[in-house]
C-alpha atoms as a PDB file:
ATOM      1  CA  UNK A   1      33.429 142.509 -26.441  1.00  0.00           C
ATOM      2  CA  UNK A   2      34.948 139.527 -28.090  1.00  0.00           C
ATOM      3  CA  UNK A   3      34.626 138.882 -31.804  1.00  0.00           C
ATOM      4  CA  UNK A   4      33.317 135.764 -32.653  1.00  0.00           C
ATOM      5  CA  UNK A   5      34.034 133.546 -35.361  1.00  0.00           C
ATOM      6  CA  UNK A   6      33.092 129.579 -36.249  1.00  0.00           C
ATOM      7  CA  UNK A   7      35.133 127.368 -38.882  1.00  0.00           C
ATOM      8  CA  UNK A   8      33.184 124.935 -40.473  1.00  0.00           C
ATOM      9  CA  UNK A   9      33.980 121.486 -42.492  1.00  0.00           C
ATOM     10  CA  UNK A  10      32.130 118.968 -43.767  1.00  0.00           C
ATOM     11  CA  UNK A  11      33.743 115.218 -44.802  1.00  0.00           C
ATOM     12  CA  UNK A  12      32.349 112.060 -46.812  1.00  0.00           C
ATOM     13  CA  UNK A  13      34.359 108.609 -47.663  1.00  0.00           C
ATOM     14  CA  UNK A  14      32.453 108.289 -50.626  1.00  0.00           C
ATOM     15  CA  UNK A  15      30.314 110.457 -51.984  1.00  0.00           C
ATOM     16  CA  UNK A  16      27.308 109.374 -50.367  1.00  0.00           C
ATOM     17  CA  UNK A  17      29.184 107.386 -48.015  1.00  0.00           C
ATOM     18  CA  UNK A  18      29.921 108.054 -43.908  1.00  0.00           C
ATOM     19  CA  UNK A  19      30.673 111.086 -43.809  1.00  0.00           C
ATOM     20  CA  UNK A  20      31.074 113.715 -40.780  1.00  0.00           C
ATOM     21  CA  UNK A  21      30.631 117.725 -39.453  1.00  0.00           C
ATOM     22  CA  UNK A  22      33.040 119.760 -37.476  1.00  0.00           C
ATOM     23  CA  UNK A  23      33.115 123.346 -36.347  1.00  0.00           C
ATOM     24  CA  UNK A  24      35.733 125.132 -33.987  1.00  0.00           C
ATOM     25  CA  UNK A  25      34.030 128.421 -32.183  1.00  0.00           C
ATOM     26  CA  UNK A  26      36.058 131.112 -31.132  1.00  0.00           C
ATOM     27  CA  UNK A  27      35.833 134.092 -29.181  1.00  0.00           C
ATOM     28  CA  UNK A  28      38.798 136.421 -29.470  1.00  0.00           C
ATOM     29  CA  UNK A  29      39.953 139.908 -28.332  1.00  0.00           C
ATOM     30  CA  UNK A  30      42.869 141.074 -30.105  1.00  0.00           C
ATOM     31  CA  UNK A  31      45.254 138.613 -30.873  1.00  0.00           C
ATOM     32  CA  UNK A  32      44.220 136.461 -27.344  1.00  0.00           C
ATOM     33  CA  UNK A  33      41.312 133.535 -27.958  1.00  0.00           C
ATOM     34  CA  UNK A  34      39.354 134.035 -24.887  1.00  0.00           C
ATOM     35  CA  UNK A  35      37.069 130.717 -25.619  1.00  0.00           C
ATOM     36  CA  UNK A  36      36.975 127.972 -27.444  1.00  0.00           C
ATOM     37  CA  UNK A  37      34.753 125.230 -28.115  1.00  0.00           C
ATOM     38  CA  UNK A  38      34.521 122.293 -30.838  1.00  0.00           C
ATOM     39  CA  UNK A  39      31.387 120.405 -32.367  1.00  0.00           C
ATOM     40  CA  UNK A  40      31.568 117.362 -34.415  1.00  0.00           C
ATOM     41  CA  UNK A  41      29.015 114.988 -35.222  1.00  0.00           C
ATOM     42  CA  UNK A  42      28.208 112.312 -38.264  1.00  0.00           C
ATOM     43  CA  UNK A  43      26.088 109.851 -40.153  1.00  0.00           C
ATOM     44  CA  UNK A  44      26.689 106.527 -41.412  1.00  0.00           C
ATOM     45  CA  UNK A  45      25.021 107.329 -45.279  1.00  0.00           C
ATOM     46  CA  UNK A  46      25.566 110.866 -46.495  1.00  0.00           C
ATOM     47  CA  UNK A  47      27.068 113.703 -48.424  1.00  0.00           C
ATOM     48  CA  UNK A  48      29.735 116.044 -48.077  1.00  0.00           C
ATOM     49  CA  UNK A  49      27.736 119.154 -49.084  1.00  0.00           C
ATOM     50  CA  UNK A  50      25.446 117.942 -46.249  1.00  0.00           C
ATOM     51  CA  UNK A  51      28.196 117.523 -44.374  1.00  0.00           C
ATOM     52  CA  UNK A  52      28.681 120.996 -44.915  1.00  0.00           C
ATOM     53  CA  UNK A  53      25.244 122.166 -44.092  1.00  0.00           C
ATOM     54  CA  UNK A  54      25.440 120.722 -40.983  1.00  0.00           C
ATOM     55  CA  UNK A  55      29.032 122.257 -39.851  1.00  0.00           C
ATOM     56  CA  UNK A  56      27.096 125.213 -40.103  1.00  0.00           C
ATOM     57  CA  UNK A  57      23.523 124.944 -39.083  1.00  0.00           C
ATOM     58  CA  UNK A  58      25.571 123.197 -35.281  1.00  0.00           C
ATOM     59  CA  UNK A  59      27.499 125.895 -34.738  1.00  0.00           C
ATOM     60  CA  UNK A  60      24.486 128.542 -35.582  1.00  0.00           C
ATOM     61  CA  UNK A  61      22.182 126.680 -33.329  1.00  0.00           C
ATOM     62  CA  UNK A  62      24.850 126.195 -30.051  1.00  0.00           C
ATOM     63  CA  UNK A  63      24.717 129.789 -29.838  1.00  0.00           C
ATOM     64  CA  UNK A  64      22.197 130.336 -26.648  1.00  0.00           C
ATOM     65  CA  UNK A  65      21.936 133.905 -27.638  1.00  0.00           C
ATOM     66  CA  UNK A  66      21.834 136.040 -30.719  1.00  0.00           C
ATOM     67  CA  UNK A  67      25.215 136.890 -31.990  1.00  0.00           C
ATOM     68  CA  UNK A  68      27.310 138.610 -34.188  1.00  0.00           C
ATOM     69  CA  UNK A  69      29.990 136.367 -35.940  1.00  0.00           C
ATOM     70  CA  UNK A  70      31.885 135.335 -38.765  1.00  0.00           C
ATOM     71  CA  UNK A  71      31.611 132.062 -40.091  1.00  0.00           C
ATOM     72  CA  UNK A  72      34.515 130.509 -42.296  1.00  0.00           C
ATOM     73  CA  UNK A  73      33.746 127.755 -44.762  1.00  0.00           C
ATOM     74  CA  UNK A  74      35.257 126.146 -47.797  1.00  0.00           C
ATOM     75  CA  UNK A  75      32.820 125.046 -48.899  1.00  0.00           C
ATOM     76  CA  UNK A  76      31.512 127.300 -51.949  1.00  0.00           C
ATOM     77  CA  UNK A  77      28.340 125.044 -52.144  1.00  0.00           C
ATOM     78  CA  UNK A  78      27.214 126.818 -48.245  1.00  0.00           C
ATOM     79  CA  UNK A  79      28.872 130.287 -48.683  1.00  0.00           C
ATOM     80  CA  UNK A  80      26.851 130.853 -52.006  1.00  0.00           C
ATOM     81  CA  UNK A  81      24.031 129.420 -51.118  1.00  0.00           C
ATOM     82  CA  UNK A  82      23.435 131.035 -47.948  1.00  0.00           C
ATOM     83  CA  UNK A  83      24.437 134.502 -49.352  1.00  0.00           C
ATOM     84  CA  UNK A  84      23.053 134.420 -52.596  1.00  0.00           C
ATOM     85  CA  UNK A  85      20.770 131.093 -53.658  1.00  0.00           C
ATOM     86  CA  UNK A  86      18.674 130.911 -51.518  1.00  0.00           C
ATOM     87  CA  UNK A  87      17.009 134.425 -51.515  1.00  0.00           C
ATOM     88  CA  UNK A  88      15.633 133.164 -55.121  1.00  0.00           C
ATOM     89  CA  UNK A  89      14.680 129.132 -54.120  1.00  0.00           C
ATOM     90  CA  UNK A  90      12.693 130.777 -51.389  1.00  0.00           C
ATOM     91  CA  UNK A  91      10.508 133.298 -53.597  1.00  0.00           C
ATOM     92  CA  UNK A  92      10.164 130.303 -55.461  1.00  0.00           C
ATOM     93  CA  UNK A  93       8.877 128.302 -53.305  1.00  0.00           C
ATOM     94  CA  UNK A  94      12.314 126.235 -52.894  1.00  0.00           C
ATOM     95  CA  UNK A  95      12.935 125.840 -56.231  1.00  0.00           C
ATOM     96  CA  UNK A  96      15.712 126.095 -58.199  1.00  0.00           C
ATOM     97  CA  UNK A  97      15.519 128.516 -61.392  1.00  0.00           C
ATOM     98  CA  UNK A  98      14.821 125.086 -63.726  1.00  0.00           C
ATOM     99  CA  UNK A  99      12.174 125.189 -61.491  1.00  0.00           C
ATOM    100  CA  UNK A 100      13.710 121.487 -59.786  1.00  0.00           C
ATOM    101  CA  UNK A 101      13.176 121.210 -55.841  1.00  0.00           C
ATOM    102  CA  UNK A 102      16.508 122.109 -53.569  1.00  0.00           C
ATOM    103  CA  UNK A 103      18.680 119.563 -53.210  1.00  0.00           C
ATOM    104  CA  UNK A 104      18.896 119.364 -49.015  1.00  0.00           C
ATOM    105  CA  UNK A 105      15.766 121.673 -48.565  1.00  0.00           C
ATOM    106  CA  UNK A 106      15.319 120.896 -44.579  1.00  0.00           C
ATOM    107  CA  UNK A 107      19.592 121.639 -43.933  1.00  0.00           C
ATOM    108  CA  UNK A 108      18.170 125.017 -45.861  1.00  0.00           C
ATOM    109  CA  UNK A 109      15.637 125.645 -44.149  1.00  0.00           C
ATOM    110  CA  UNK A 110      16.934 124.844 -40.588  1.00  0.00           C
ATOM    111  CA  UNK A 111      20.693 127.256 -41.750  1.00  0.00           C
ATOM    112  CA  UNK A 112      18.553 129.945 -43.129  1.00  0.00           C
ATOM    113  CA  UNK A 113      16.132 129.791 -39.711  1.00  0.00           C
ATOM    114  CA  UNK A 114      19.513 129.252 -37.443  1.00  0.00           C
ATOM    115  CA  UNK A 115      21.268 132.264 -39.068  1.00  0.00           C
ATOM    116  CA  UNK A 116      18.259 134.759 -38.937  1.00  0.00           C
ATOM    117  CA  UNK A 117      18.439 134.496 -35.131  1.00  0.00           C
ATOM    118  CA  UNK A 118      22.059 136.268 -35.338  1.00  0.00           C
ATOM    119  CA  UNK A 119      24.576 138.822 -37.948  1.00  0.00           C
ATOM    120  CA  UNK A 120      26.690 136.437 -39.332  1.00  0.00           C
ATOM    121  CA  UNK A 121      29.283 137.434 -41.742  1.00  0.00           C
ATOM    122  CA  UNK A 122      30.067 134.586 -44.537  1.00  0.00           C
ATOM    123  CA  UNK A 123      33.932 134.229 -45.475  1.00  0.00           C
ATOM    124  CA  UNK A 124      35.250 131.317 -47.665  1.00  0.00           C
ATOM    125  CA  UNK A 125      39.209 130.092 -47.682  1.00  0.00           C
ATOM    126  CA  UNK A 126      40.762 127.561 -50.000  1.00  0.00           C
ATOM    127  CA  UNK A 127      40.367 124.264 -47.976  1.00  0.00           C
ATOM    128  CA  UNK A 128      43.137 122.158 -47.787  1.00  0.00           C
ATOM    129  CA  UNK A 129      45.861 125.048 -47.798  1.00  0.00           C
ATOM    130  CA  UNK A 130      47.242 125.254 -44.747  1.00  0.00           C
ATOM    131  CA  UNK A 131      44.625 127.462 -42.931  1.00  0.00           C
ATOM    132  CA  UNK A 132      44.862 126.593 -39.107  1.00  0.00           C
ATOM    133  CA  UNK A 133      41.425 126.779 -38.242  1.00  0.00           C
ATOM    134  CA  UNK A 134      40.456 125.335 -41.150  1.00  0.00           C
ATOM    135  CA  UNK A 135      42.271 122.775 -40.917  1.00  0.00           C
ATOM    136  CA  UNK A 136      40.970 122.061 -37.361  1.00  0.00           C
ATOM    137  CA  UNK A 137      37.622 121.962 -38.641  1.00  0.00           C
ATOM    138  CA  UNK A 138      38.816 119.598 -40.809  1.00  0.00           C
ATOM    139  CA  UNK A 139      40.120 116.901 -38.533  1.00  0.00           C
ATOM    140  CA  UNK A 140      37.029 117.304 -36.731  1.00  0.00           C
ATOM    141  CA  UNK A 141      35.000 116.329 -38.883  1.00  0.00           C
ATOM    142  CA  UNK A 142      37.084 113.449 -40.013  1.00  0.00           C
ATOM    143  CA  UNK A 143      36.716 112.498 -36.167  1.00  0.00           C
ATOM    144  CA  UNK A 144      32.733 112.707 -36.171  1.00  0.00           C
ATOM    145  CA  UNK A 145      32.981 110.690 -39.115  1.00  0.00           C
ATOM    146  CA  UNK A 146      35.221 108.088 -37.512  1.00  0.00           C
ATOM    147  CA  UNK A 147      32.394 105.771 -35.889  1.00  0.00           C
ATOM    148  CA  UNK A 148      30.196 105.629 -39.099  1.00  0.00           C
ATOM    149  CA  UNK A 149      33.426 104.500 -41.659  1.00  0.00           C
ATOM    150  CA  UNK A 150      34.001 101.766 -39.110  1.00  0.00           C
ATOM    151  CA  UNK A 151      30.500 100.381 -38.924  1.00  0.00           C
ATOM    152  CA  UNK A 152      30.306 100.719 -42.870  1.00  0.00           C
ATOM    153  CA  UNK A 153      33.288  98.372 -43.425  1.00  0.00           C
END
């Protein structure tokens, strides 16, 4: 049985600006990848921690069945709030602890529905630093963003 992983990244020019998602899927056995696939997608006004979200939430919701996998972000913003956050802005109703509503409540709500379908394992690398499929995640979601920083111009 393959293992499976999914590499997430999330992009913005600007900060809300265009901005785009990418995720690489894996399946590998050993040392061989047996499958791969890549998402990417983007919108013309946005954020990168959406961005984020939505690396995520795609490559959750591709899946056609449950799975077990490991998905690799750098983004602390996701890893932290999927693991740990939200557990508390859902007994509260999605609110924060200052008692605020989340920021990006539906991407929530739509990762934390996606991900109770499967056993996903959260990891987080250092983006930027040379990780291959990080990196790959990367320029995907600089090409999902593509289209939108053109039309914004």
């Amino acid at each position: 049985m393959p293992e499976l992983y999914a590499y997430t990244d999330g992009a913005c020019s600007g900060n809300p600006g265009p901005g785009g998602w990418g995720a690489l899927l894996r399946a590998v056995e050993g040392d061989r990848i047996v499958k791969e696939r890549s998402l990417k997608g983007g919108e013309a006004n946005t954020t990168n921690n959406r961005m984020e979200l939505l690396a995520a939430i795609n490559a959750l919701e591709t899946l056609a069945k449950p799975s077990k996998l490991t998905i690799v972000t750098d983004s602390q913003y996701v890893k932290n709030g999927v693991t740990g956050w939200i557990h508390g802005w859902k007994r509260n109703g999605w609110k924060t602890s200052a008692k605020k509503p989340v920021k990006n409540v539906e991407l929530w709500q739509r990762l934390d529905a996606a991900q109770a379908r499967h056993d996903v394992t959260w990891e987080w690398v250092k983006g930027h630093a040379g990780h291959p499929e990080n990196e790959r995640a990367d320029e995907l979601a600089r090409e999902g963003m593509a289209p939108f920083k053109t039309s914004a111009k």
